[in-house]
C-alpha atoms as a PDB file:
ATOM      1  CA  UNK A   1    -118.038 -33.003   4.111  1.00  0.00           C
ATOM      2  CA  UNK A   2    -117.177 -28.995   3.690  1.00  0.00           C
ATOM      3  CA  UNK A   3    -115.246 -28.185   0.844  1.00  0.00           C
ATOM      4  CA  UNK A   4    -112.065 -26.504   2.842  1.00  0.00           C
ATOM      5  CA  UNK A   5    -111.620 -26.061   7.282  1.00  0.00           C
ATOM      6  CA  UNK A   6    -110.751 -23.569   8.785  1.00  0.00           C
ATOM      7  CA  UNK A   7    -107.817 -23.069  11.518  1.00  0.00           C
ATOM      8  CA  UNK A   8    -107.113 -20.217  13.891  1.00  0.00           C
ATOM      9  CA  UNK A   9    -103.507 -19.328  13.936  1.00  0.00           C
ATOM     10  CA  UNK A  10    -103.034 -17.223  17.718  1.00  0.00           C
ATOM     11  CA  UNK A  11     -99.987 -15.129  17.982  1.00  0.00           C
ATOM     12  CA  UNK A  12     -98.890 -15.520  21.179  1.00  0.00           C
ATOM     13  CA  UNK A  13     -97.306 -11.729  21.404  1.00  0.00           C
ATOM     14  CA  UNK A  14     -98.136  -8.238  23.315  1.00  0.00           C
ATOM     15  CA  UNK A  15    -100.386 -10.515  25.384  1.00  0.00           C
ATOM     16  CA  UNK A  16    -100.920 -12.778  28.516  1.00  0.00           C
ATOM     17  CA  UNK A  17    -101.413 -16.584  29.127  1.00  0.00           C
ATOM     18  CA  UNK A  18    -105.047 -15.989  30.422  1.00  0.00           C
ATOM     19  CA  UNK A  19    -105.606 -14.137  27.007  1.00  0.00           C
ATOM     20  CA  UNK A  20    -104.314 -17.320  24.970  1.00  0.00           C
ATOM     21  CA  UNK A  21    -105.949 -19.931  27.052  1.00  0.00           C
ATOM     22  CA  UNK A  22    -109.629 -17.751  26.884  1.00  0.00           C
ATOM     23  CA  UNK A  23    -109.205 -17.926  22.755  1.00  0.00           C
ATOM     24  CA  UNK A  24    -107.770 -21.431  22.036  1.00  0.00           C
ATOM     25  CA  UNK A  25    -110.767 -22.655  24.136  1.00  0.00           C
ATOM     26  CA  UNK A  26    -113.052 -19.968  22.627  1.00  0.00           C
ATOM     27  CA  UNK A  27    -111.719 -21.533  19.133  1.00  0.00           C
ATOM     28  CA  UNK A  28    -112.136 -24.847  19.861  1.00  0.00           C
ATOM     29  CA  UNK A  29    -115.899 -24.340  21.530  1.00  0.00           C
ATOM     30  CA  UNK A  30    -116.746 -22.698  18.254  1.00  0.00           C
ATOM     31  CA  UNK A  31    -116.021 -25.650  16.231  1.00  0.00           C
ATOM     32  CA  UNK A  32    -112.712 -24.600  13.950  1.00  0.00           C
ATOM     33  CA  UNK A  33    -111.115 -27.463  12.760  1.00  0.00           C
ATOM     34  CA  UNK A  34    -107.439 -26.226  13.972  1.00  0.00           C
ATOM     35  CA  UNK A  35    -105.404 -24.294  16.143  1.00  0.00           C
ATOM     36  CA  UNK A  36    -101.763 -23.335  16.103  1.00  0.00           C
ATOM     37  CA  UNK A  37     -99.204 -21.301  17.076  1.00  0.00           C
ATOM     38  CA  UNK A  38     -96.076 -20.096  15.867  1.00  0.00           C
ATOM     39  CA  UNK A  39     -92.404 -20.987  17.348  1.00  0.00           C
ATOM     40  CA  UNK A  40     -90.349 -17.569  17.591  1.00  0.00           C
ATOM     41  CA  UNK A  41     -88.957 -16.119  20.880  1.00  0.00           C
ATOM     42  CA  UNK A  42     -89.764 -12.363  20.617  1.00  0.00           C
ATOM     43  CA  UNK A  43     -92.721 -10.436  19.184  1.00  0.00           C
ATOM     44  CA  UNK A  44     -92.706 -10.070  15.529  1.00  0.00           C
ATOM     45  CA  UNK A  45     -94.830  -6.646  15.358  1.00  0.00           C
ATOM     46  CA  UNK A  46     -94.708  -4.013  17.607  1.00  0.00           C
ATOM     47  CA  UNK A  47     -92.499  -3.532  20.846  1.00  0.00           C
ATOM     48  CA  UNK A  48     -89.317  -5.750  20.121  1.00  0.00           C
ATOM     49  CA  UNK A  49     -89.528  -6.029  24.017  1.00  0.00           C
ATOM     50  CA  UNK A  50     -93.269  -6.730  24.517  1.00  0.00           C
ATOM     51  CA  UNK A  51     -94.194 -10.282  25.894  1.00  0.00           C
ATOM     52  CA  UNK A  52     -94.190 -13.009  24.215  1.00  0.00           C
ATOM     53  CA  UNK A  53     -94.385 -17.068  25.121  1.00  0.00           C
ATOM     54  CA  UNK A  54     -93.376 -19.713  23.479  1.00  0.00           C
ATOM     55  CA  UNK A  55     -94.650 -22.449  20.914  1.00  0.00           C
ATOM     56  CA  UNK A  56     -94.256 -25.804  22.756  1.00  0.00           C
ATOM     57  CA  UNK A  57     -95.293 -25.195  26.200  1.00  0.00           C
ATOM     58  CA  UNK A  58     -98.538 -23.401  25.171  1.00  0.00           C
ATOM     59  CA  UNK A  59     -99.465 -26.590  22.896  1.00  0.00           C
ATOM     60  CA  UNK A  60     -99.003 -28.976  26.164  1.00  0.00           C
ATOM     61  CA  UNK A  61    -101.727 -26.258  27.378  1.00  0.00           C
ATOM     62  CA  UNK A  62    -103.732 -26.365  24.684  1.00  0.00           C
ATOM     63  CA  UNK A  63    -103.768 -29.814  24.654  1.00  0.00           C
ATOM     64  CA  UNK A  64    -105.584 -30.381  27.919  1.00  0.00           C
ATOM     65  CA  UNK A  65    -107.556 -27.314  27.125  1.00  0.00           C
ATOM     66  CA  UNK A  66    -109.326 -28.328  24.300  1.00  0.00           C
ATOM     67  CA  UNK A  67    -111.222 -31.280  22.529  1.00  0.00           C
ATOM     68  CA  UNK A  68    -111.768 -31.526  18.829  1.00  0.00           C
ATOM     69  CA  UNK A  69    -109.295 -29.429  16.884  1.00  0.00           C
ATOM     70  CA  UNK A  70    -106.051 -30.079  15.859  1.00  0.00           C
ATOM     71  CA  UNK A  71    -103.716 -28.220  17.098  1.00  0.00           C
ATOM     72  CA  UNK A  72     -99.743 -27.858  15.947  1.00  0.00           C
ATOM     73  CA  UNK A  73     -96.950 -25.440  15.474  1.00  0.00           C
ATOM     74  CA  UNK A  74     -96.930 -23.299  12.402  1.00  0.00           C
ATOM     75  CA  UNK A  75     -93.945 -23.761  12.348  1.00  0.00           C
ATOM     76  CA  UNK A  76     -90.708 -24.602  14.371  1.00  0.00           C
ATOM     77  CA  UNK A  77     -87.498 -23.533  12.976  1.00  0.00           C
ATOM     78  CA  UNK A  78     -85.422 -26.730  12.816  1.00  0.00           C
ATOM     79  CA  UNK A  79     -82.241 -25.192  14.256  1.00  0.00           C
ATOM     80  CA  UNK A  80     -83.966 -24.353  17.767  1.00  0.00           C
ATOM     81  CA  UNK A  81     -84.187 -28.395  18.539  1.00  0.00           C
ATOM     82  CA  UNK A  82     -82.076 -31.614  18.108  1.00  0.00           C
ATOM     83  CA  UNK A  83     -84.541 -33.376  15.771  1.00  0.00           C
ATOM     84  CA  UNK A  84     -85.105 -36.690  17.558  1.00  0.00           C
ATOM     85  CA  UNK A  85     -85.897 -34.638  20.674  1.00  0.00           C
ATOM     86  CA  UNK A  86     -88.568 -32.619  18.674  1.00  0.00           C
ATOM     87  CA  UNK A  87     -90.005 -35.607  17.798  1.00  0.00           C
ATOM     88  CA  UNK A  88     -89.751 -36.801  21.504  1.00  0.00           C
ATOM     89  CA  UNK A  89     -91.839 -33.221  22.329  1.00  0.00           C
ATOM     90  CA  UNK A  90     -94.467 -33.589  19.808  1.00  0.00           C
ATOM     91  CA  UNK A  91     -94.742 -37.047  20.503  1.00  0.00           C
ATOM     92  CA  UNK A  92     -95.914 -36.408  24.497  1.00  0.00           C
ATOM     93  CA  UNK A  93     -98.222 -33.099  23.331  1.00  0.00           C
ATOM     94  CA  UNK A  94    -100.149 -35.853  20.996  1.00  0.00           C
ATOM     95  CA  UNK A  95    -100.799 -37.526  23.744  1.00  0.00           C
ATOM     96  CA  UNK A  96    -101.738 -34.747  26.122  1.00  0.00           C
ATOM     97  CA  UNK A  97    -104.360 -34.342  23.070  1.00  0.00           C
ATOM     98  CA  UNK A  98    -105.744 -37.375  22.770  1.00  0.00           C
ATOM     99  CA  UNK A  99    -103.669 -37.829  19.474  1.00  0.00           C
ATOM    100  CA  UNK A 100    -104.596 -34.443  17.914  1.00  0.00           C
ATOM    101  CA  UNK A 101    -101.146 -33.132  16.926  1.00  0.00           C
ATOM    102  CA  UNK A 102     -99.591 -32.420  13.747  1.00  0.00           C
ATOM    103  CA  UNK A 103     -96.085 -31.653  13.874  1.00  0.00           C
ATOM    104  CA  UNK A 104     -95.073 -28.441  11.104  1.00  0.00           C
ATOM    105  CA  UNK A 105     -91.598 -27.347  10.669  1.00  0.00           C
ATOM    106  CA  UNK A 106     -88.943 -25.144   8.416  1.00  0.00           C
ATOM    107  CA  UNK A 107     -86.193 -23.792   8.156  1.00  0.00           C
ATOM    108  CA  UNK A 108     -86.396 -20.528  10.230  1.00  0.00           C
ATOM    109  CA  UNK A 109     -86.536 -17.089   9.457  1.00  0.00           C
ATOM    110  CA  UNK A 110     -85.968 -15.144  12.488  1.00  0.00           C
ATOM    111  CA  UNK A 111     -82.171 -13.802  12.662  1.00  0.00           C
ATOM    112  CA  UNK A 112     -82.751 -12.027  16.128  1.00  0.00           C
ATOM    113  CA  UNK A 113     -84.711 -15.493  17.771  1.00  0.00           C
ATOM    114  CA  UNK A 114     -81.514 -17.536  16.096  1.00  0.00           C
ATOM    115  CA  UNK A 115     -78.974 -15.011  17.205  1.00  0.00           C
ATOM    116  CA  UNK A 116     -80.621 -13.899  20.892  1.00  0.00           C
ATOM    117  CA  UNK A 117     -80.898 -17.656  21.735  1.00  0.00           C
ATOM    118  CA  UNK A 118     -77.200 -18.602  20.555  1.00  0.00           C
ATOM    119  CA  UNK A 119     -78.006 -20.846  18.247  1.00  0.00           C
ATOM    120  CA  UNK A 120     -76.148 -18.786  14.985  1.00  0.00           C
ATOM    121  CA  UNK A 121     -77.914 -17.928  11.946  1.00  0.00           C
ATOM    122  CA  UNK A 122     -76.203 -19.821   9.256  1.00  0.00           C
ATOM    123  CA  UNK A 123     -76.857 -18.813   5.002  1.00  0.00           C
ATOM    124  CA  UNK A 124     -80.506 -19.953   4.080  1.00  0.00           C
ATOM    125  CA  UNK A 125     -78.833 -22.916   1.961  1.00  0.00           C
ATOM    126  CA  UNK A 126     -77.205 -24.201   5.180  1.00  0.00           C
ATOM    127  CA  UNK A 127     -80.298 -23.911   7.153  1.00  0.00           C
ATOM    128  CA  UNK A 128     -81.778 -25.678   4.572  1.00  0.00           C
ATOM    129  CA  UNK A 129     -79.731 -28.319   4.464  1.00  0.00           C
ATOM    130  CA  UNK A 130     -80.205 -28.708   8.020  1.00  0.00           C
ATOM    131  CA  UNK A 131     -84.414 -28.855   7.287  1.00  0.00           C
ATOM    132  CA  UNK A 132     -83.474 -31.945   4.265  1.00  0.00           C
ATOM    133  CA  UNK A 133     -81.397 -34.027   7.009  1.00  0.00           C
ATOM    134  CA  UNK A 134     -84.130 -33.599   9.823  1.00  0.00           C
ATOM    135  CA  UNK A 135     -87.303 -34.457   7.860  1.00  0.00           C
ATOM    136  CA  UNK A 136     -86.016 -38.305   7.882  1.00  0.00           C
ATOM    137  CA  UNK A 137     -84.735 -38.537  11.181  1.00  0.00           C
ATOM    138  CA  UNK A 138     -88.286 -37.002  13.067  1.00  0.00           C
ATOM    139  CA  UNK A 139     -90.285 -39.206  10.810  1.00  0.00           C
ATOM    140  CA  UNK A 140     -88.370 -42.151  11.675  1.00  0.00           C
ATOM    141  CA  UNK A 141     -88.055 -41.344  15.371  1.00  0.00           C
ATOM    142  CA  UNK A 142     -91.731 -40.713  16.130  1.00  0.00           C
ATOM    143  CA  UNK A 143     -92.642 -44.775  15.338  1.00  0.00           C
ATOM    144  CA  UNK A 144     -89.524 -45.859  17.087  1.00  0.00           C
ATOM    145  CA  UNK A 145     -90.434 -43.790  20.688  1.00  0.00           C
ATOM    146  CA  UNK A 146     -92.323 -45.818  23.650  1.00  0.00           C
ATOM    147  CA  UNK A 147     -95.156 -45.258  23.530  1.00  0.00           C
ATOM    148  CA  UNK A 148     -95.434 -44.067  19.972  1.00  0.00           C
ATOM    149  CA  UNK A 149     -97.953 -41.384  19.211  1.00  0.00           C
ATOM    150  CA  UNK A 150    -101.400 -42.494  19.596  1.00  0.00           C
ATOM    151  CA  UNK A 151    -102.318 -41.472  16.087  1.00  0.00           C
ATOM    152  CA  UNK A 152    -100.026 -41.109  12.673  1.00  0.00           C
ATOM    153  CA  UNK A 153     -99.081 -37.315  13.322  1.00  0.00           C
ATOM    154  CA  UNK A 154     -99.621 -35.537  10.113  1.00  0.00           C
ATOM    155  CA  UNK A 155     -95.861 -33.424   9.315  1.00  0.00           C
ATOM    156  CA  UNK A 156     -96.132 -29.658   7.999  1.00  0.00           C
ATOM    157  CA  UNK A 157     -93.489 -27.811   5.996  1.00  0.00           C
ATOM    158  CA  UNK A 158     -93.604 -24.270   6.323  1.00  0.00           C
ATOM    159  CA  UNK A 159     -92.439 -22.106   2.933  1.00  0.00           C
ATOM    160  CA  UNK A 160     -92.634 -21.642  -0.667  1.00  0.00           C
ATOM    161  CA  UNK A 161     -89.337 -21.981  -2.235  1.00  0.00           C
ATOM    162  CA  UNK A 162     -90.137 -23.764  -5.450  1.00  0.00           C
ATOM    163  CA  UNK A 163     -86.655 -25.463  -6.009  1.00  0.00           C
ATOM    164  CA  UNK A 164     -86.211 -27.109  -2.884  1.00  0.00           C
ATOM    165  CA  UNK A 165     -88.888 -26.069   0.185  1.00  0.00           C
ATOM    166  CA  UNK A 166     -91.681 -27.726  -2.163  1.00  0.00           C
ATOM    167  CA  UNK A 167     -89.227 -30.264  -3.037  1.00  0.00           C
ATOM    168  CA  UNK A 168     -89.155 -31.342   0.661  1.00  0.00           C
ATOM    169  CA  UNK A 169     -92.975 -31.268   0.557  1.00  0.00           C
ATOM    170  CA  UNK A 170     -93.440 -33.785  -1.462  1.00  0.00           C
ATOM    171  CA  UNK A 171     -90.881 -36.101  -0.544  1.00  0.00           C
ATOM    172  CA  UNK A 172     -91.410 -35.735   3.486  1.00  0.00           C
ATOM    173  CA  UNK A 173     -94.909 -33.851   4.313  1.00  0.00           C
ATOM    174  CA  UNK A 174     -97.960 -34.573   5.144  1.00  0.00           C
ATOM    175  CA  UNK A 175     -99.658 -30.783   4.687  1.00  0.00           C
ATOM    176  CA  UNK A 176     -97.819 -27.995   3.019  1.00  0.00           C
ATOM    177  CA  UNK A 177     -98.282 -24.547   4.863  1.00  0.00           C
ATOM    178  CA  UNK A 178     -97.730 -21.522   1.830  1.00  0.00           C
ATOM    179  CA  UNK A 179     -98.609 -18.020   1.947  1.00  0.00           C
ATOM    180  CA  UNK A 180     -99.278 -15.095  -0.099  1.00  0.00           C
ATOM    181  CA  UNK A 181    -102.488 -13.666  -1.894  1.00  0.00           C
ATOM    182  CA  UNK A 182    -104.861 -16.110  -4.062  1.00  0.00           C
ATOM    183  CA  UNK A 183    -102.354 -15.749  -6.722  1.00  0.00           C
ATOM    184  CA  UNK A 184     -99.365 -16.640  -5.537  1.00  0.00           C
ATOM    185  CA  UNK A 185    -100.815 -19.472  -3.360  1.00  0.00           C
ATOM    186  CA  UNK A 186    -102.269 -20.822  -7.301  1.00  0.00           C
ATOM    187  CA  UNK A 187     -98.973 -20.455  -8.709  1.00  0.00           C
ATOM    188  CA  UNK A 188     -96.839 -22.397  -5.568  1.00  0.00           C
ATOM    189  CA  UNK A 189     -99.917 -25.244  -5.454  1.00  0.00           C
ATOM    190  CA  UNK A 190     -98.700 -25.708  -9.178  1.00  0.00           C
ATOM    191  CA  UNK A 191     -95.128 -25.975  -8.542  1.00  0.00           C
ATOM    192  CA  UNK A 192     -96.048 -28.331  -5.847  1.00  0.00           C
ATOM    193  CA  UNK A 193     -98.364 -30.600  -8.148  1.00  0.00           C
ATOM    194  CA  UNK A 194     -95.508 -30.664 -10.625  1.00  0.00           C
ATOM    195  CA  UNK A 195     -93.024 -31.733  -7.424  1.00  0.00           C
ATOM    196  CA  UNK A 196     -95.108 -34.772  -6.652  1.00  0.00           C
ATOM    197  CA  UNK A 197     -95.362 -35.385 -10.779  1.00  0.00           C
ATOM    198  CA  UNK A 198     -91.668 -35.328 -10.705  1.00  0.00           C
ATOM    199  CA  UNK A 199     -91.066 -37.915  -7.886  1.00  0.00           C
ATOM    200  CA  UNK A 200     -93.864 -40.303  -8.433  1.00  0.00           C
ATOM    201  CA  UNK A 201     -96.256 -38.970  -5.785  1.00  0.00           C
ATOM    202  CA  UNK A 202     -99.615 -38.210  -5.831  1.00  0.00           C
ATOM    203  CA  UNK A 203    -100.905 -34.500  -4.970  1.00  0.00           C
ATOM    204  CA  UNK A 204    -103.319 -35.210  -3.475  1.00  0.00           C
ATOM    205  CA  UNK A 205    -101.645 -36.773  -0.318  1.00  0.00           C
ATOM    206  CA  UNK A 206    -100.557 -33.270   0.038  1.00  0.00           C
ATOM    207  CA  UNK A 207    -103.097 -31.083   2.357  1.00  0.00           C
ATOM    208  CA  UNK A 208    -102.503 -27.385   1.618  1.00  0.00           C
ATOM    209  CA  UNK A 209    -103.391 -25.150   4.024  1.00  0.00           C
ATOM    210  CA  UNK A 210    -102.634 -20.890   4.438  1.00  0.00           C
ATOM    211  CA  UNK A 211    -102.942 -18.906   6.853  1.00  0.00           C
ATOM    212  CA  UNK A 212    -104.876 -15.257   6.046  1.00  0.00           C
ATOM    213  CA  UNK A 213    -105.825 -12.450   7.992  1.00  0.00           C
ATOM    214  CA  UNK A 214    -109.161 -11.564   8.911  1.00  0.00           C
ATOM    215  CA  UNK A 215    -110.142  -9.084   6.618  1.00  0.00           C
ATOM    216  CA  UNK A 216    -109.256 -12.015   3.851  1.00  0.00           C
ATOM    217  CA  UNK A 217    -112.469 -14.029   5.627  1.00  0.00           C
ATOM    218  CA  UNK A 218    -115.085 -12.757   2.804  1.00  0.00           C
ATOM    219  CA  UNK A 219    -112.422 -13.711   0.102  1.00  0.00           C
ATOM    220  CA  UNK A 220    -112.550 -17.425   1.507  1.00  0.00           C
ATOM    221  CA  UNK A 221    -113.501 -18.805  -1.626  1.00  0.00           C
ATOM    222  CA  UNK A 222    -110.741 -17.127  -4.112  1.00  0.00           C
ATOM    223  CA  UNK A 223    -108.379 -18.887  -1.648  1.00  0.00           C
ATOM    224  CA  UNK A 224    -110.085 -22.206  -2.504  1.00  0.00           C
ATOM    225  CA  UNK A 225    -109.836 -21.731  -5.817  1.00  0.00           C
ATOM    226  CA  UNK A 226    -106.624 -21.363  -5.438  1.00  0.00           C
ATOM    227  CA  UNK A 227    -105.806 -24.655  -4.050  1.00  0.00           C
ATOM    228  CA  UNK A 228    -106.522 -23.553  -0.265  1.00  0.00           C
ATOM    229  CA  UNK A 229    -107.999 -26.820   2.348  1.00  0.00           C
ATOM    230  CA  UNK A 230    -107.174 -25.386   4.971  1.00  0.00           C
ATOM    231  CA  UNK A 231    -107.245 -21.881   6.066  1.00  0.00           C
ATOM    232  CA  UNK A 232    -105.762 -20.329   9.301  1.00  0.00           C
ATOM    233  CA  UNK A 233    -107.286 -17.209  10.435  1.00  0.00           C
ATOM    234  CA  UNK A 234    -104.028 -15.174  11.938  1.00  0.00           C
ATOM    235  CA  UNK A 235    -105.305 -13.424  15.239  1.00  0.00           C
ATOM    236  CA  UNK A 236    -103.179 -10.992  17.585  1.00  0.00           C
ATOM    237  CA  UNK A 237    -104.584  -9.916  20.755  1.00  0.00           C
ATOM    238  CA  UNK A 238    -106.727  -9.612  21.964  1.00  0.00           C
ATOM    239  CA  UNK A 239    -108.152 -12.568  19.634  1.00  0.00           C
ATOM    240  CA  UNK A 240    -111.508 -11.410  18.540  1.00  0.00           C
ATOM    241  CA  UNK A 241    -113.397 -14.434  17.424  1.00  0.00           C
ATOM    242  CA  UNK A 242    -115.721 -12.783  15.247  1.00  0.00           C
ATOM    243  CA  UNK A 243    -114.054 -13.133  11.597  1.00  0.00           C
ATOM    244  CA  UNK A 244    -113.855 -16.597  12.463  1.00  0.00           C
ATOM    245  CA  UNK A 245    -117.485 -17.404  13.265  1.00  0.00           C
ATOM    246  CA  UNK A 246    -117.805 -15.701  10.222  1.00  0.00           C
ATOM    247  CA  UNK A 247    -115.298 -17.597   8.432  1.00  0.00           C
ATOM    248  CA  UNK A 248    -117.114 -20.871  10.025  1.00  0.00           C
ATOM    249  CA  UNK A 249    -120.412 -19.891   8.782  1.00  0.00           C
ATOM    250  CA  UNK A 250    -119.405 -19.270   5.100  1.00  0.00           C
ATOM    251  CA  UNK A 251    -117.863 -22.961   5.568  1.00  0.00           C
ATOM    252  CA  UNK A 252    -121.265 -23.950   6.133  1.00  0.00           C
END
């Protein structure tokens, strides 16, 4: 079994749906062991106006598209969707998949995708509260829907807050998604160890996973050493494949 795996995060801005499709199924014929997205509305980089597609209808792509990797959303701001409908979503993408989903979410950080789309953009302690109350409700929905996912589909929490984000880590998720340098991804694994200490659950339950950016590939292993099982590649268009082959072959 390799020591970490290694994910390709695609961000679907300043490029085109044939573009996406050509790397997702690029990444998946390569072997990684993930793929995901992220769920904003506008480009985070670059022309504020450039194109830009969003997180849930690509995965229902991706799913038929691909075969092996998991794929999931790194990660949906709560606020954008009613949680039992999320879980509805996610739900009919595992299935498209063949039961390869995992479902990651947080709190949101995007004032203009919050604001443009009318939903407000409320203090982060609000919008966390909002995170707290839908972590129960998804994870009891998902069971409850007809059909039920064909798998159990592993939940993500996106962010490193270390008095309540990794709080909600280890009471509700499955994988934690943190980033930052070696460093700081050591120091947040720690506060997350001594979470799960705190309310009786074991750490290891806890996948941690990171995405870097390419020219982080030939530091894979100070990432592991960190703490780091899963590593997401972050790739803009026009999603050159290389530092993950590379990334794939240091995985051995």
């Amino acid at each position: 079994m390799a020591r970490f795996k290694i994910g390709v995060h695609l961000r679907p801005q300043h490029t085109t749906i044939e573009a996406l499709r050509t790397a997702w199924k690029a990444a998946d014929a390569l072997g990684v062991d993930s793929i995901s997205v992220w769920d904003h509305f506008h480009p985070l980089q670059g022309d504020p106006a450039g194109p830009h597609f969003e997180c849930w209808s690509m995965l229902a792509a991706m799913a038929i598209d691909t075969k092996q990797a998991l794929i999931g959303p790194i990660v949906c701001a709560i606020g954008y969707r009613n949680p039992d409908l999320l879980a509805h979503i996610a739900c009919t993408v595992d299935h498209l998949s063949g039961g390869r989903l995992f479902l990651g979410v947080g709190a949101g950080n995007s004032e203009r995708d919050h604001v443009d789309f009318a939903y407000g953009f409320p203090p982060v302690p609000e919008r966390m509260r909002t995170l707290r109350a839908a972590l129960p409700r998804i994870k009891a929905r998902l069971p409850k829907l007809s059909p039920p996912p064909i798998g159990r589909v592993p939940v993500m929490i996106g962010g490193a807050g270390e008095k309540v984000t990794l709080r909600l880590v280890a009471e509700y998720a499955d994988m934690a998604n943190i980033g930052g340098p070696p460093a700081e991804l050591r120091h947040k694994n720690r506060v997350l160890d001594d979470w799960c200490a705190r309310l009786g659950r074991d750490p290891k339950t806890v996948e941690r996973t990171s995405n870097i950016p390419p020219s982080a590939v030939e530091r894979l292993e100070e990432y592991v050493e960190a703490g780091g099982q899963r590593l997401h590649i972050q790739l803009d268009h026009p999603y050159d494949m290389a530092p993950v082959d590379r990334a794939l072959k240091i995985r051995g």
